[in-house]
Protein backbone atom coordinates (compact mmCIF):
# COMPACT_ATOMS: atom_id res chain seq x y z
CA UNK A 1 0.00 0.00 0.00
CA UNK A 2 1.28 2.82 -0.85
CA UNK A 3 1.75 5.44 2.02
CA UNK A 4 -0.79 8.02 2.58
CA UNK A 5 -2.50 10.62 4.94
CA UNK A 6 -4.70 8.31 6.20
CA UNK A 7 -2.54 5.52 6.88
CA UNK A 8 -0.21 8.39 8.78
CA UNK A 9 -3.74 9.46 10.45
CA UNK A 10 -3.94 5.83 11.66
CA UNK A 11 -0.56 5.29 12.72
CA UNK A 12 -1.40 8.73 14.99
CA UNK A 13 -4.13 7.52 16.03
CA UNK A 14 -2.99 3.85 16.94
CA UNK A 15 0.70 3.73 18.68
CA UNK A 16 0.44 0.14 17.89
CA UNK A 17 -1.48 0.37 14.95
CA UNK A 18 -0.61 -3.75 14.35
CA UNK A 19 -2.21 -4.93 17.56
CA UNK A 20 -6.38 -4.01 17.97
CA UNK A 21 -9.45 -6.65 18.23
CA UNK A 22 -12.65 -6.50 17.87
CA UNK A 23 -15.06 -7.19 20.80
CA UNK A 24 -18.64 -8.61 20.62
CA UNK A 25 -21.00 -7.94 23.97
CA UNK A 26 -24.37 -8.67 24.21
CA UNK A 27 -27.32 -6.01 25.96
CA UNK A 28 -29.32 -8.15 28.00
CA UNK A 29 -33.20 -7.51 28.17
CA UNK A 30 -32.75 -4.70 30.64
CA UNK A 31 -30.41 -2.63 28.25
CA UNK A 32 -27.43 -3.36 30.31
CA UNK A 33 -23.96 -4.94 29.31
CA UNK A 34 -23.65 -8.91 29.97
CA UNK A 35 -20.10 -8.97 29.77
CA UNK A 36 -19.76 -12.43 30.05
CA UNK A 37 -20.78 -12.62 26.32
CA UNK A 38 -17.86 -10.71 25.19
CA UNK A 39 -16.07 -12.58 22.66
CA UNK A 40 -12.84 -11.75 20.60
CA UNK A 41 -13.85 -12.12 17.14
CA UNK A 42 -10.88 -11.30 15.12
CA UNK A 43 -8.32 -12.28 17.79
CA UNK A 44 -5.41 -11.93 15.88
CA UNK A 45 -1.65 -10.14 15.71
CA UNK A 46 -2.72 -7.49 13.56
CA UNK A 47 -5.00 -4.34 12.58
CA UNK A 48 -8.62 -4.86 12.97
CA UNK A 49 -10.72 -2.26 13.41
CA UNK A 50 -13.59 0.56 12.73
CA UNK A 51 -16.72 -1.81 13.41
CA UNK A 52 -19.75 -0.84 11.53
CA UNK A 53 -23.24 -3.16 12.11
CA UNK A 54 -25.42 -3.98 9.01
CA UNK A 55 -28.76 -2.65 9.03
CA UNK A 56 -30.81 -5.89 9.45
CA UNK A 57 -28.84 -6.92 12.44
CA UNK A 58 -27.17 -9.78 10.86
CA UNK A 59 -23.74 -8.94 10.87
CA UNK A 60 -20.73 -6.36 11.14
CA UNK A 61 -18.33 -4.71 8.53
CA UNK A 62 -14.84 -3.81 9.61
CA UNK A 63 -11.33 -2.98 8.07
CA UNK A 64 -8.71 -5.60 8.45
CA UNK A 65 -5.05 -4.75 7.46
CA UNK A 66 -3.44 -7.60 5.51
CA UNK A 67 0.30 -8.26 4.21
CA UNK A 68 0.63 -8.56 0.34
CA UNK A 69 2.78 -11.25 -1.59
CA UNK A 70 5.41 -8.48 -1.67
CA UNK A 71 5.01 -8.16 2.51
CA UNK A 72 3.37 -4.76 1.88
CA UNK A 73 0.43 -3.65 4.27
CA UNK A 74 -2.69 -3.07 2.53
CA UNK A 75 -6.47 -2.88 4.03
CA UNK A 76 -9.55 -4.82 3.04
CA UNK A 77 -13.15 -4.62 4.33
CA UNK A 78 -14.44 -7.45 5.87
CA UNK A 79 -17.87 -8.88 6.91
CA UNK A 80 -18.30 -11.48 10.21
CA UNK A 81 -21.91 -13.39 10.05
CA UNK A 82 -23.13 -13.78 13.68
CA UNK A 83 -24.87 -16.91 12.20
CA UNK A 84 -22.07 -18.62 10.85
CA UNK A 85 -19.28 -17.01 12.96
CA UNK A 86 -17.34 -16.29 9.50
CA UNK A 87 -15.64 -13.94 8.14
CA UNK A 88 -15.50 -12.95 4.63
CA UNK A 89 -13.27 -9.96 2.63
CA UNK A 90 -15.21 -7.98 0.56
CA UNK A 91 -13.08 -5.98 -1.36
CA UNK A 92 -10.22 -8.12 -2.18
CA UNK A 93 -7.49 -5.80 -3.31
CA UNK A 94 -3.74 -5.70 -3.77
CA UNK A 95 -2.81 -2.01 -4.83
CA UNK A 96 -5.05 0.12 -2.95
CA UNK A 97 -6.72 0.05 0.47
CA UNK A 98 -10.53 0.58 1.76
CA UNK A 99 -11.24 1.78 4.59
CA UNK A 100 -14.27 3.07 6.86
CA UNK A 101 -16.88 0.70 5.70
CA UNK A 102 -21.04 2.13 5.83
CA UNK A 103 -24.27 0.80 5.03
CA UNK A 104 -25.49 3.39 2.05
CA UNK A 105 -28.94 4.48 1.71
CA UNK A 106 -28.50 4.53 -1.88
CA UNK A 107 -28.85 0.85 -3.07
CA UNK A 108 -29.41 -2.48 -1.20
CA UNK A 109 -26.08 -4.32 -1.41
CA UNK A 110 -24.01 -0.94 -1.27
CA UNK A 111 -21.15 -0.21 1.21
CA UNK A 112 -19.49 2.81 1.00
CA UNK A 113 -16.17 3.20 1.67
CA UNK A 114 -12.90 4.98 1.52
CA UNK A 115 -10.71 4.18 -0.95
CA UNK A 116 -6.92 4.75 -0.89
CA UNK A 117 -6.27 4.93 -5.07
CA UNK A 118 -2.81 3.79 -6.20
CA UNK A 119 -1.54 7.12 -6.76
CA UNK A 120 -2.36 7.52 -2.58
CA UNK A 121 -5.38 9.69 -3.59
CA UNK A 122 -8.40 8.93 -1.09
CA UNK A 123 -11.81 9.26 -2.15
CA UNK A 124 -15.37 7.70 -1.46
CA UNK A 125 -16.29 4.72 -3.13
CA UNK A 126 -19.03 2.06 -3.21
CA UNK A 127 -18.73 -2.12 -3.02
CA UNK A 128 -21.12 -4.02 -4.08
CA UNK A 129 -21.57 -6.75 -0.79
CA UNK A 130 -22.39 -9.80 -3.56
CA UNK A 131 -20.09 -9.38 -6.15
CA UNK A 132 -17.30 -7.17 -4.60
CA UNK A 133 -17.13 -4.63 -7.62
CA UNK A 134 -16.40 -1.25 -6.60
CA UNK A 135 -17.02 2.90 -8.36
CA UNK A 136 -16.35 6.10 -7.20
CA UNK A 137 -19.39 7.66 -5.50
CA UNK A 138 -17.52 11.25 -5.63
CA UNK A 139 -14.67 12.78 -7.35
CA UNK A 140 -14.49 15.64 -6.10
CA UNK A 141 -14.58 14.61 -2.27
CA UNK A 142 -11.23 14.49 -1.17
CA UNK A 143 -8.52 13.77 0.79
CA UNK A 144 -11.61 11.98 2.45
CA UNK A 145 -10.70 10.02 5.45
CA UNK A 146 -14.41 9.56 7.32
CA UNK A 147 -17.51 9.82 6.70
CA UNK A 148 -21.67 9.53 8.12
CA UNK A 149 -24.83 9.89 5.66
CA UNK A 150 -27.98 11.60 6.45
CA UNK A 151 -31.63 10.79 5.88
CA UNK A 152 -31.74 12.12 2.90
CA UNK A 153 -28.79 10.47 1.06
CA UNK A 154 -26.53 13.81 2.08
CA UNK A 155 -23.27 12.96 4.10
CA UNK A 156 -20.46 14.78 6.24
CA UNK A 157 -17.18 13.76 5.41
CA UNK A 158 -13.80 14.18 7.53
CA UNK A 159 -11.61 15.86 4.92
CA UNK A 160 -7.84 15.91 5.44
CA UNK A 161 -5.60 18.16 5.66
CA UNK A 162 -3.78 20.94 8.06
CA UNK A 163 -6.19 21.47 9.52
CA UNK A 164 -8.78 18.90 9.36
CA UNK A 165 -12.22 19.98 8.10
CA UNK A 166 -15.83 18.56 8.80
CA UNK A 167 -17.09 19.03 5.16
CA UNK A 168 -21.26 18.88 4.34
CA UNK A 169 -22.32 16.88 0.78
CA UNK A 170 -25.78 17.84 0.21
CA UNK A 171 -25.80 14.65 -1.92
CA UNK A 172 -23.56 12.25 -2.46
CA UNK A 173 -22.09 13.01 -6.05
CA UNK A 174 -22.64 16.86 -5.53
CA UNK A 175 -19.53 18.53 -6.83
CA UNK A 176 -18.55 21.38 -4.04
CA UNK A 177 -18.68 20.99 -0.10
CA UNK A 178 -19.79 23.25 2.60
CA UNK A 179 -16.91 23.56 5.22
CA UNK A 180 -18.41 23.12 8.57
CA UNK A 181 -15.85 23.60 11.29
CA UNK A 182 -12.42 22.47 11.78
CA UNK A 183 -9.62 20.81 14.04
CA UNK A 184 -11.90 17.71 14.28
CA UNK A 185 -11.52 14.51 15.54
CA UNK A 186 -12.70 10.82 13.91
CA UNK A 187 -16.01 10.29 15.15
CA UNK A 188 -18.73 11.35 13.15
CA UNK A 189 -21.86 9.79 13.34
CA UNK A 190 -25.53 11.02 12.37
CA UNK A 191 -28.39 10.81 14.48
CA UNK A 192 -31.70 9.68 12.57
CA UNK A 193 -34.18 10.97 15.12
CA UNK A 194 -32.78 14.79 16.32
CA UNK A 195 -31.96 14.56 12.52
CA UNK A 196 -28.12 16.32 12.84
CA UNK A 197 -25.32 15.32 12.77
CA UNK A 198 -22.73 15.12 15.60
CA UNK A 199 -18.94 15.04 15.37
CA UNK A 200 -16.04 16.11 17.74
CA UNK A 201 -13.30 18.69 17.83
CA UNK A 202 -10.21 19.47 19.82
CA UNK A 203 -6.73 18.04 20.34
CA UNK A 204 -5.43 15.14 21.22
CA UNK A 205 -5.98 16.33 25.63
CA UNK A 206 -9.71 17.34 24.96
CA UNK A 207 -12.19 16.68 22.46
CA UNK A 208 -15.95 18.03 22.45
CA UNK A 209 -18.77 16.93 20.89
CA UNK A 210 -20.60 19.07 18.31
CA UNK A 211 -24.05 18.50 16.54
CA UNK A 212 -24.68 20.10 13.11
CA UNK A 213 -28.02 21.07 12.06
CA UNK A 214 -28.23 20.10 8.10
CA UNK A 215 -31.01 22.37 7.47
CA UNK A 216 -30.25 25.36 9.30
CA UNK A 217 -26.20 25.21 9.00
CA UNK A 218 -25.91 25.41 12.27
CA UNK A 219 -23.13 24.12 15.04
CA UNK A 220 -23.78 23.75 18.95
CA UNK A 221 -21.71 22.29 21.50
CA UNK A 222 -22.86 19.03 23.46
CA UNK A 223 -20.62 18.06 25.50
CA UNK A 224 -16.80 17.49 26.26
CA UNK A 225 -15.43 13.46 26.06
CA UNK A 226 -13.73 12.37 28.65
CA UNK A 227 -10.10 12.96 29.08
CA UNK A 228 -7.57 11.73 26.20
CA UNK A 229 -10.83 10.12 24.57
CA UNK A 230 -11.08 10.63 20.97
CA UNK A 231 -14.45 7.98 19.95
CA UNK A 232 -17.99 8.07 20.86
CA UNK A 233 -21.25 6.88 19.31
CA UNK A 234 -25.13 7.00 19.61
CA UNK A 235 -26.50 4.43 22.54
CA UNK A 236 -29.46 5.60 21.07
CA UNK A 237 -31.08 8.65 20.08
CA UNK A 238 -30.97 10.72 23.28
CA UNK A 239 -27.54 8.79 24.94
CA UNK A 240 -24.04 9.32 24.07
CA UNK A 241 -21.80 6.54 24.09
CA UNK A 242 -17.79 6.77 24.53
CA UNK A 243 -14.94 5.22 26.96
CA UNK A 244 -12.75 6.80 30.39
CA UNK A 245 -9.97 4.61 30.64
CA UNK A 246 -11.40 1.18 30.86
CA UNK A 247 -15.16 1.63 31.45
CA UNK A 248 -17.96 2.58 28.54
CA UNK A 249 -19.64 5.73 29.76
CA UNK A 250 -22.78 7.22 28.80
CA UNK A 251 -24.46 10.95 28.36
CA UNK A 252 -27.66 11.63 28.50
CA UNK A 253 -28.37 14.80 25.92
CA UNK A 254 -31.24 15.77 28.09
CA UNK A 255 -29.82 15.73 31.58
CA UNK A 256 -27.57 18.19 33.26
CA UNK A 257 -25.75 15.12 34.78
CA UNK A 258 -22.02 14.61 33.83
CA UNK A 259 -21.04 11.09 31.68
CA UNK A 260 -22.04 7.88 34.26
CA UNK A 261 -20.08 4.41 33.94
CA UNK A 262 -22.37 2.02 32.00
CA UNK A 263 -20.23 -1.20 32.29
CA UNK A 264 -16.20 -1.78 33.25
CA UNK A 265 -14.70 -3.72 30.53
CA UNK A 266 -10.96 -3.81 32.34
CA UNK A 267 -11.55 -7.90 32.26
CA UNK A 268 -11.04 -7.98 28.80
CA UNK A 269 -9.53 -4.73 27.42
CA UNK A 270 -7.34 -3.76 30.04
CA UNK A 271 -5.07 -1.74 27.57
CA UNK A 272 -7.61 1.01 26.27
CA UNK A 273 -10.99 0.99 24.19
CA UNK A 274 -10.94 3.40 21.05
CA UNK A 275 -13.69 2.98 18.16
CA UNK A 276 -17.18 1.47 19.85
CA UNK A 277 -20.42 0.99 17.80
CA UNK A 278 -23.93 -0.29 18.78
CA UNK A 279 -26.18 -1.88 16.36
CA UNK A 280 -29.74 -0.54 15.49
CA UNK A 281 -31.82 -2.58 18.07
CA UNK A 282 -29.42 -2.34 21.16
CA UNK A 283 -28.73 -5.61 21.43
CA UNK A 284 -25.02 -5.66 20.57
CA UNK A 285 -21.75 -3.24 21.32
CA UNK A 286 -18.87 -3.70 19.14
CA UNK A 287 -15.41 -2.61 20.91
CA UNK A 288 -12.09 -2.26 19.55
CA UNK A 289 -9.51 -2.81 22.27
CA UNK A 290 -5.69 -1.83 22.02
CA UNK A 291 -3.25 -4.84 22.08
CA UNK A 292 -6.49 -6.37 23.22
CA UNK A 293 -6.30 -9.53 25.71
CA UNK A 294 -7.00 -12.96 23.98
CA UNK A 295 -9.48 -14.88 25.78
């Protein structure tokens, strides 16, 4: 692969960017964490990471970093079957990388992506989940390195740079993008019921969670993560979701309480939690622990 922002945006990121698992953990029927489900599902020496759940509940994407037949490191999205317990690589490629796997709203079958381009260009693409063939959703769109869609097939992207921009696509193959803020951080989600989207800004100390009003253009400040935290994500509409040290903590957007513990996880990530995820019914947390613990 050859180098690029984004892979020097992950090695930031990642100290050990070789060495991160993915976690499974069930919600029992009262909402709550059974950590005794946790399981290790990639469990490997080597990058695995930014968990995404399929919209019917069936499975999760992620992006698993592979060694090429000339012992280069190059990326490839994956898909695990909770059925089955099997894995399968989607994308299947030897020059360039894909990263940052979503769910579209475009077309059933449709994962969008970020694609590092042989020439180390990084752009959004689609992959087709059943036959693996890929094309550019935007040309214009770029040094893209994250992204969340909207309701209405519109998308913020995390654009690359010095400094890095929170960019607005009023539709996905539209050919200019409103700068939104700057300075921001990796998490950018959308959430479907306030209908805005959030992200976070800061440095690497202190980041603070923004939403983004589509329609009106507007910014306003949630709240700040905890310390050195840089990932969050929507519990569910009203609840935000991120990690302080080794415990998942949560935020209620309506309270004028400060971020409670919702479950320790120290018995099997005792070495730091960065990207987390939750799929659409609350029933499962994905967690990607640091040099995580092999149980």
């Amino acid at each position: 692969m050859r180098l690029s922002i984004f892979a020097l945006s992950l090695t930031l990121a990642l100290p050990a960017v070789a060495q991160t698992d993915i976690w499974l953990i069930d919600f029992n029927d009262d909402k709550k964490l059974d950590i005794s489900t946790a399981k290790n599902i990639t469990n490997r020496k080597g990058y695995d990471n930014q968990p995404s759940f399929s919209e019917d509940g069936k499975g999760l994407y992620y992006t698993k970093m592979l060694s090429t037949t000339q012992g280069e490191q190059q990326a490839d999205i994956f898909y695990y079957n909770f059925m089955t317990q099997s894995h399968a690589n989607l994308t299947r490629t030897q020059q360039t990388s894909e990263y940052s796997p979503l769910e579209t709203p475009l077309k059933d079958n449709q994962l969008s992506i970020i694609k590092v381009e042989p020439d180390g260009v990084q752009r959004l693409w689609t992959v087709n989940t059943k036959s693996g063939q890929q094309a550019m959703l935007n040309r214009e769109a770029k040094p893209v390195g994250y992204h969340a869609w909207g309701k209405n097939s519109d998308l913020t992207t995390f654009v690359l740079g010095e400094p890095m921009t929170l960019q607005y696509l009023p539709s996905f193959n539209a050919k200019s993008a409103l700068k939104i803020d700057k300075n921001i951080g990796r998490s950018i989600r959308y959430n479907a019921k306030e209908d805005w989207f959030s992200y976070s800004k800061g440095d690497d100390k202190t980041q603070t969670v923004w939403a983004f009003d589509a329609n009106t253009k507007q910014t306003n400040e949630l709240i700040s993560l905890p310390p050195r935290s840089q990932y969050y994500t929507w519990l569910n509409s009203h609840t935000l979701l991120s990690s302080k040290a080794n415990q998942l903590v949560t935020w209620n957007i309506n309270s004028e309480k400060e971020w409670e513990t919702l479950a320790d996880v120290s018995s099997i990530c005792s070495t730091g939690i960065s990207r987390i995820a939750v799929n659409k019914d609350q029933s499962k947390l994905a967690l990607v622990c640091n040099e995580a613990i092999s149980k």
